[in-house]
Protein backbone atom coordinates (compact mmCIF):
# COMPACT_ATOMS: atom_id res chain seq x y z
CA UNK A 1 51.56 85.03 166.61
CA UNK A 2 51.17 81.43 167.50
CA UNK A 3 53.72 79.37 169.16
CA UNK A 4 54.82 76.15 169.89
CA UNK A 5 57.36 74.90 172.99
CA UNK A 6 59.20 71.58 171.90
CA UNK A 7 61.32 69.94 174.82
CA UNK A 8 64.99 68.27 173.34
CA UNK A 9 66.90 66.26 175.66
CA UNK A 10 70.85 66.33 174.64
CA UNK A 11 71.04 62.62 172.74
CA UNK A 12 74.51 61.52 171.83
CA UNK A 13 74.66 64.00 169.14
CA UNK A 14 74.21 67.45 171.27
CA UNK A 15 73.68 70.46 169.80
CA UNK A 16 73.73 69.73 165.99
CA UNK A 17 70.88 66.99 166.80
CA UNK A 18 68.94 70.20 168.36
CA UNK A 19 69.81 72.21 164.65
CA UNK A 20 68.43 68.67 162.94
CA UNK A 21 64.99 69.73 164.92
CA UNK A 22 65.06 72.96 164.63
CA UNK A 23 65.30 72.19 160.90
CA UNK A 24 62.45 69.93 161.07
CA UNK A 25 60.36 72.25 162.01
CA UNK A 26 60.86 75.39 160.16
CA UNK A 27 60.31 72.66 156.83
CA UNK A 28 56.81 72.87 158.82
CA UNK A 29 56.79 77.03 158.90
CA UNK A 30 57.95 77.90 162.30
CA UNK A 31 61.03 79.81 163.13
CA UNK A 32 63.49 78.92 166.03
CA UNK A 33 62.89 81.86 168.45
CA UNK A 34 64.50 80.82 171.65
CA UNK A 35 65.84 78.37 173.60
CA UNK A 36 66.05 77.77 177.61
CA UNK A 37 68.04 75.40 179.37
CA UNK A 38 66.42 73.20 182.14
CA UNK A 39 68.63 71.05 184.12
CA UNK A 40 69.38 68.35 180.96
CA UNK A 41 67.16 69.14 178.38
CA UNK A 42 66.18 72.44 176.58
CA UNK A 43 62.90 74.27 175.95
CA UNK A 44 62.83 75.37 172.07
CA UNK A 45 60.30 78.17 171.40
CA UNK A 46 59.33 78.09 167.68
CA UNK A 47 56.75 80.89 166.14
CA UNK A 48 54.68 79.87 163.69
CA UNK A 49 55.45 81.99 160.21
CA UNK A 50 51.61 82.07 159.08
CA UNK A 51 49.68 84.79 159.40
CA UNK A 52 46.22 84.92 160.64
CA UNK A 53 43.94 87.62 160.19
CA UNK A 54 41.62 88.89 163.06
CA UNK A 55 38.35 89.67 161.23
């Protein structure tokens, strides 16, 4: 399953301006998986919801 790690640094609006992205990318078919604070921004890991065959 594919991944991708997006970095959001806390802007004025916080945490619903981290839901805004996390929006923004499951409209491109990944899901919010987890997220990891790091000093003052967060690490959001998003899985990609297509699946690939191994042939």
């Amino acid at each position: 399953m594919p991944y991708r790690v997006v970095e959001y640094d806390s802007d004025p609006t916080g945490m619903p301006g981290m839901e805004v992205l996390i929006n923004e990318w499951a409209a491109k078919g990944y899901s919010f998986h987890q997220a990891v604070r790091e000093s003052n921004r967060w690490v959001l890991f998003l899985s990609s919801n297509e699946f690939t065959s191994c042939s």
